[in-house]
C-alpha atoms as a PDB file:
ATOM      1  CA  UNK A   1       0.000   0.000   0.000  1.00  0.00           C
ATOM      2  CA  UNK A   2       1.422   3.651  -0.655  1.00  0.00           C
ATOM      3  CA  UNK A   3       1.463   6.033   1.628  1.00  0.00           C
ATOM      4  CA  UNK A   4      -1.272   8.687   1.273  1.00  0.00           C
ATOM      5  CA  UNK A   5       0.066  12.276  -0.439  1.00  0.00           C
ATOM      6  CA  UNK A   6       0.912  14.705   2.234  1.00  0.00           C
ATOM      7  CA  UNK A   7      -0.831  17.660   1.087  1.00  0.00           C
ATOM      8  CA  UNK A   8      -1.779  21.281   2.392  1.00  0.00           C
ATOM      9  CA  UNK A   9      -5.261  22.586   2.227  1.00  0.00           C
ATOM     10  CA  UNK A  10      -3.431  25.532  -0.939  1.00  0.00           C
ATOM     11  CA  UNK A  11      -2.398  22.294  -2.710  1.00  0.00           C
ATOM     12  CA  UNK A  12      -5.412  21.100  -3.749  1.00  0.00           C
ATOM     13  CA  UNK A  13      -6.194  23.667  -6.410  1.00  0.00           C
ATOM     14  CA  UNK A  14      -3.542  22.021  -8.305  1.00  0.00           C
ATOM     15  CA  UNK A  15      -5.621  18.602  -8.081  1.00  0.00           C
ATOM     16  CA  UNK A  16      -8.047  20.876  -9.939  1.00  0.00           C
ATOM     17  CA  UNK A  17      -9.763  18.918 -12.479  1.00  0.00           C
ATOM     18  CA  UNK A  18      -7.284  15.987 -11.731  1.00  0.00           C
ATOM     19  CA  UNK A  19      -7.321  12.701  -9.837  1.00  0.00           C
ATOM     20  CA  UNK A  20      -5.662  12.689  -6.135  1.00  0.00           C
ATOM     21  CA  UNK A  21      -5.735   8.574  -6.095  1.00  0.00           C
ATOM     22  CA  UNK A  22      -7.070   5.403  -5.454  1.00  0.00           C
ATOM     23  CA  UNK A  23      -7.537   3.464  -1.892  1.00  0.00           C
ATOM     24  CA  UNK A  24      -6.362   0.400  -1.530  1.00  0.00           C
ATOM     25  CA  UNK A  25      -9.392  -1.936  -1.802  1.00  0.00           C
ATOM     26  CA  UNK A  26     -11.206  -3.090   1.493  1.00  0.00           C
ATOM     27  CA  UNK A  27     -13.481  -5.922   1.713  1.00  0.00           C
ATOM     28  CA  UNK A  28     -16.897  -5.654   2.646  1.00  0.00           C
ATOM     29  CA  UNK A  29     -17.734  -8.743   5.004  1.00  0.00           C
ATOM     30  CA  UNK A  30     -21.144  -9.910   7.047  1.00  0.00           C
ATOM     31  CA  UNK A  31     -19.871  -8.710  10.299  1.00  0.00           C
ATOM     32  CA  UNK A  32     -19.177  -5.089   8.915  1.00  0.00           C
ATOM     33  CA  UNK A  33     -22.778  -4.984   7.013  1.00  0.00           C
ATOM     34  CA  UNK A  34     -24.145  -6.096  10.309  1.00  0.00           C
ATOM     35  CA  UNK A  35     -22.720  -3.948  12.363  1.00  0.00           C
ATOM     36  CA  UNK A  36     -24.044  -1.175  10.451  1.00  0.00           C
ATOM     37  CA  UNK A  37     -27.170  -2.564  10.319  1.00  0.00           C
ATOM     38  CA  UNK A  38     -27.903  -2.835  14.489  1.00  0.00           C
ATOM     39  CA  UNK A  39     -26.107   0.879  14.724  1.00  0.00           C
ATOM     40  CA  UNK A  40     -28.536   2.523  11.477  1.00  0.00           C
ATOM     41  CA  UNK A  41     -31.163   1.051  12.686  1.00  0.00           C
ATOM     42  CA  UNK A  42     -31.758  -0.389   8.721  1.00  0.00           C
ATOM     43  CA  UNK A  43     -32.599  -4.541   9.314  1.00  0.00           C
ATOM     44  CA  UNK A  44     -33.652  -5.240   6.186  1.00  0.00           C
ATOM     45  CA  UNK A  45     -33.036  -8.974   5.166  1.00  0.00           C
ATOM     46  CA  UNK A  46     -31.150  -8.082   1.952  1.00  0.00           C
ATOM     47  CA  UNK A  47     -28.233  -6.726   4.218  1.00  0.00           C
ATOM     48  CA  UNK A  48     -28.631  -9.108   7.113  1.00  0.00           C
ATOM     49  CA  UNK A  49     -29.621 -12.155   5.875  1.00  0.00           C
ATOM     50  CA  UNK A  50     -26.964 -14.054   3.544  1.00  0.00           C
ATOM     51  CA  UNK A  51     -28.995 -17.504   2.815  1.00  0.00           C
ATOM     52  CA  UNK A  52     -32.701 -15.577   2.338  1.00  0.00           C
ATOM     53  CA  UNK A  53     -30.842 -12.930   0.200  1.00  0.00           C
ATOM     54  CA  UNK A  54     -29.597 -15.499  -2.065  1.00  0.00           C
ATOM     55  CA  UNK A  55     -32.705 -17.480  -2.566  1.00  0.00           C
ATOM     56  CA  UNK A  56     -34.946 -14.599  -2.768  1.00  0.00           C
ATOM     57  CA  UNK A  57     -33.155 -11.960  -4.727  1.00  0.00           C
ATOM     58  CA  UNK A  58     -31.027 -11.459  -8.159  1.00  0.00           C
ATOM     59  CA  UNK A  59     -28.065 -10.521  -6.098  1.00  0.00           C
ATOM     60  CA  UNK A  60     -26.407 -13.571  -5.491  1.00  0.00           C
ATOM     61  CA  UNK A  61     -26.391 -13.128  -1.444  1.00  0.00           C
ATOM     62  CA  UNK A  62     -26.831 -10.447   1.007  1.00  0.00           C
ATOM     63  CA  UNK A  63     -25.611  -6.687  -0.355  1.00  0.00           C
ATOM     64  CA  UNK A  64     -23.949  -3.834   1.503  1.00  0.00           C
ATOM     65  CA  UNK A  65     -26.176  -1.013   2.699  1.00  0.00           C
ATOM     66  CA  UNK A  66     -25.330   2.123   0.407  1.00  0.00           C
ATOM     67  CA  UNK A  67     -25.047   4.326   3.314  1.00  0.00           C
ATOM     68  CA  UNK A  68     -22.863   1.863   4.655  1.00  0.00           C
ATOM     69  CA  UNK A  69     -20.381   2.502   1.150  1.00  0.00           C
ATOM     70  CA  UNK A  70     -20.910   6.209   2.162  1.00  0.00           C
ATOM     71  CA  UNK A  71     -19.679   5.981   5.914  1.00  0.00           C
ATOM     72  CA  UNK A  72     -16.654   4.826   4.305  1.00  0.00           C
ATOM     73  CA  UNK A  73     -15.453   7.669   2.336  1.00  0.00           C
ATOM     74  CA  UNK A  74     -13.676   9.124   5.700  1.00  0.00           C
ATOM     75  CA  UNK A  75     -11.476   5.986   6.084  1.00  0.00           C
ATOM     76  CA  UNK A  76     -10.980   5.484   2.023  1.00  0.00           C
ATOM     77  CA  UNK A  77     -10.263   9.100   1.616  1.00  0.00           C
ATOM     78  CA  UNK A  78      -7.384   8.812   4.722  1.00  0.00           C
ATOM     79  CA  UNK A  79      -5.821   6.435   2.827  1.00  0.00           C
ATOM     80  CA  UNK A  80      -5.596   8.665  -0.421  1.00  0.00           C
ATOM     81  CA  UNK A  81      -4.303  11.581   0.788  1.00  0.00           C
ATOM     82  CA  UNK A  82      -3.574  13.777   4.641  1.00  0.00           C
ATOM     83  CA  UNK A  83      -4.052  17.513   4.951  1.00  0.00           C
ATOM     84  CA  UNK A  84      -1.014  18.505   7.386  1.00  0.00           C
ATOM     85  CA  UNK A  85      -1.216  21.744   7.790  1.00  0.00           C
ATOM     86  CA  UNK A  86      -5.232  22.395   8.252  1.00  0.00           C
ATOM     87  CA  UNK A  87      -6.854  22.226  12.071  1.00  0.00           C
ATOM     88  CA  UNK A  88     -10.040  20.155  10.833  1.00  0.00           C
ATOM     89  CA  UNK A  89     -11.851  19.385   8.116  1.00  0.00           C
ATOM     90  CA  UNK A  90     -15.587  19.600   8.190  1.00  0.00           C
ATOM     91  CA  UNK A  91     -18.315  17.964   5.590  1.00  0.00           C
ATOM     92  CA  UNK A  92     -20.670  20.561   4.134  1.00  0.00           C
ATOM     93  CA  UNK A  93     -22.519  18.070   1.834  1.00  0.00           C
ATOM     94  CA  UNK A  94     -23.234  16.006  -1.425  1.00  0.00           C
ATOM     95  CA  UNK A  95     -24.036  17.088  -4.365  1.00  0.00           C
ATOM     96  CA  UNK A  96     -25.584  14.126  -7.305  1.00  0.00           C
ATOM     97  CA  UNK A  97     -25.286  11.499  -4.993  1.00  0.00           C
ATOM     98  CA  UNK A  98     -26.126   7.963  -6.708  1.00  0.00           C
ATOM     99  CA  UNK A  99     -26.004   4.280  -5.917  1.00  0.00           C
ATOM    100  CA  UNK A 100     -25.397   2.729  -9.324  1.00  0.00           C
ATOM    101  CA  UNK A 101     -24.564  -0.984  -8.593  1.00  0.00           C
ATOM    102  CA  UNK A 102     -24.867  -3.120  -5.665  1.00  0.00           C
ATOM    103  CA  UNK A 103     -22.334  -4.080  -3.740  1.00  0.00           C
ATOM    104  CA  UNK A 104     -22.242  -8.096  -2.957  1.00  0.00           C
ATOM    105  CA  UNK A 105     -21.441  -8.443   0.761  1.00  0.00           C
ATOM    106  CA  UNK A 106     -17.889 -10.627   0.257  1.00  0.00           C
ATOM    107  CA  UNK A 107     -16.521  -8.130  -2.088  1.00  0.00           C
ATOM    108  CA  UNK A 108     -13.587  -5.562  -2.223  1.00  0.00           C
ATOM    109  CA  UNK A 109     -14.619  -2.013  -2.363  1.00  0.00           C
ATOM    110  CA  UNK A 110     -12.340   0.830  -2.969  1.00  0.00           C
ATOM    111  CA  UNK A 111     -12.849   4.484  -3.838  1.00  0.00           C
ATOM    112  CA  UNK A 112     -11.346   6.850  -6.719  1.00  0.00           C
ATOM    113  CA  UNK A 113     -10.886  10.682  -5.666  1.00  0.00           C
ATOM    114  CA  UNK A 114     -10.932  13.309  -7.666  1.00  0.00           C
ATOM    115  CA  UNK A 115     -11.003  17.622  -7.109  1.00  0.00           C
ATOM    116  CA  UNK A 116     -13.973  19.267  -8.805  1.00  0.00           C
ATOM    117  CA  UNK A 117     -13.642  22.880  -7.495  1.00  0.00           C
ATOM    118  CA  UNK A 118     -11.533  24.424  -5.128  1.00  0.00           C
ATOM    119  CA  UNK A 119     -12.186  28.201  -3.471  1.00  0.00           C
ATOM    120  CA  UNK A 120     -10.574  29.952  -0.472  1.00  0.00           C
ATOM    121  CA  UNK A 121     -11.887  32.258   1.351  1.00  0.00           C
ATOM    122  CA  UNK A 122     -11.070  35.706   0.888  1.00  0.00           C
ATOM    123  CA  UNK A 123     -11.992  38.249   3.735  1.00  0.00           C
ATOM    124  CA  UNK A 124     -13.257  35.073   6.466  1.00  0.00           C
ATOM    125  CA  UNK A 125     -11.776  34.432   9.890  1.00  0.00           C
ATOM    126  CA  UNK A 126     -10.894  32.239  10.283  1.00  0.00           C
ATOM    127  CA  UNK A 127      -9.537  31.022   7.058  1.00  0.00           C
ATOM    128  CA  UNK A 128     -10.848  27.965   5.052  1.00  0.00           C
ATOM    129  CA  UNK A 129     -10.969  26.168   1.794  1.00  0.00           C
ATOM    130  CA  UNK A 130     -13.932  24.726   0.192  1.00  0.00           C
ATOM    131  CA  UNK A 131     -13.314  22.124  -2.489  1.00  0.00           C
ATOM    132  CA  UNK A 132     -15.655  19.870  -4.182  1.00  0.00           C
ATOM    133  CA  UNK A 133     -14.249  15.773  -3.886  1.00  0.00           C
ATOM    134  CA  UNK A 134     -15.882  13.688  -7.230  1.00  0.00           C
ATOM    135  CA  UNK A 135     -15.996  10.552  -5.165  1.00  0.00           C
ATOM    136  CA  UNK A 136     -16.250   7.067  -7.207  1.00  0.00           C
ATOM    137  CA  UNK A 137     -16.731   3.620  -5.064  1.00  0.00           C
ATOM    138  CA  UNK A 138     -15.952   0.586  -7.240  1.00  0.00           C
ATOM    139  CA  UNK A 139     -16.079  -2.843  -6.425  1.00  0.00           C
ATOM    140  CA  UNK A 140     -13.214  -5.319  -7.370  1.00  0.00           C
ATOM    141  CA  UNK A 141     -14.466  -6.747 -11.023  1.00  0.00           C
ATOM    142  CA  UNK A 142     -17.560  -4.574 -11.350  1.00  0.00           C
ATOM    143  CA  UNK A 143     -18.254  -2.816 -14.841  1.00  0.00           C
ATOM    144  CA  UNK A 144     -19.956   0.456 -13.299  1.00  0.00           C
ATOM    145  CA  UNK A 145     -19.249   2.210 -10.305  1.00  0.00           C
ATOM    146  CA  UNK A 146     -21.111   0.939  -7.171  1.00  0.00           C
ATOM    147  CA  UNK A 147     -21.772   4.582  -5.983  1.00  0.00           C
ATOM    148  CA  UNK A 148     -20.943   7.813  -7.312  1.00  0.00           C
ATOM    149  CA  UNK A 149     -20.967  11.824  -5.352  1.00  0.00           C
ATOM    150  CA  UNK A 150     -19.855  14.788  -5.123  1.00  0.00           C
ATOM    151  CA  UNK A 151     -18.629  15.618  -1.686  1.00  0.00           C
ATOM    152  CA  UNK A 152     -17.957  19.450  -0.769  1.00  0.00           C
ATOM    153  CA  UNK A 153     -15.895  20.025   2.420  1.00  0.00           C
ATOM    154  CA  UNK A 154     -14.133  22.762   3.880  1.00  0.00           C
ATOM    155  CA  UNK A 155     -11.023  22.673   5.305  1.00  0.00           C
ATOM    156  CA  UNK A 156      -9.741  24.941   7.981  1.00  0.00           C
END
C-alpha cells in the first residue's frame, strides 16, 4: 500500500480537475454490514440475511447497505491523501449522490478521488478552503461504479 500524499489545504487547487488517487481496496464482510445494520437502525433482510438474500433476490447473497459505502469515504479518503497543515476538516454536503450498482457483501470495495472545485476564502476568519471531492466507489471486477458523489468540504 502507498502512503497517502501529504498535502496542504493551498495544494489542492492544483488537483483541480485531476485525480488525487485510489484506496487500496477493502473488503466488505457480514460482520461489517451487520454492524451497520444494528447501529442505522436499517434490518432489512437483503443486508442481514446471507442464505434468504440469495434465494430470494437477483443478487447472489446479502448486499452492503449504500449508506454503509458512504460511511466509508472518511477511512478510504485517509488512505488517499492527509491535509497537514489544516486544524479540521468539516463535511458541508453532497451534491448528485447515486447508488449505481450493488455491492455483494464478500466483495472488495475501494474508492477513486478526484477535485472538482476548489475556493478559499477571501476576507473570512478564520480562514478555510472549500473544495468539491468527485468521489467514485468501485467494487473489485464490477463494470460500473457501485456509488458515485460529489462531496464538498471545507477545510480549515
Amino acid at each position: 500500500m502507498m502512503p497517502p500524499l501529504q498535502l496542504q489545504a493551498k495544494d489542492f487547487a492544483s488537483y483541480l480537475g485531476k485525480e488525487l488517487g485510489v484506496s487500496p481496496w477493502l473488503l466488505i464482510d457480514q460482520q461489517r454490514v451487520d454492524q451497520f445494520a444494528a447501529v442505522g437502525g436499517d434490518q432489512q433482510w437483503i443486508h442481514t440475511d446471507p442464505e434468504r438474500a440469495a434465494a430470494q433476490t437477483n443478487f447472489g447473497g446479502s448486499i452492503a447497505h449504500g449508506y454503509l459505502i458512504l460511511a466509508l469515504a472518511p477511512l478510504l479518503m485517509s488512505q488517499v491523501f492527509t491535509v497537514t497543515n489544516g486544524r479540521m476538516g468539516v463535511n458541508r454536503g453532497f451534491d448528485k449522490l447515486r447508488f449505481i450498482n450493488p455491492l455483494k457483501v464478500g466483495d472488495k470495495l475501494r474508492l477513486r478521488l478526484a477535485v472538482m472545485a476548489v475556493a478559499a476564502s477571501v476576507e473570512s476568519e478564520p480562514a478555510y478552503i472549500d473544495v468539491k471531492y468527485k468521489l467514485q466507489f468501485e467494487g473489485e471486477n464490477y463494470p460500473k461504479p457501485v456509488c458515485v458523489a460529489e462531496l464538498l468540504k471545507r477545510w480549515y
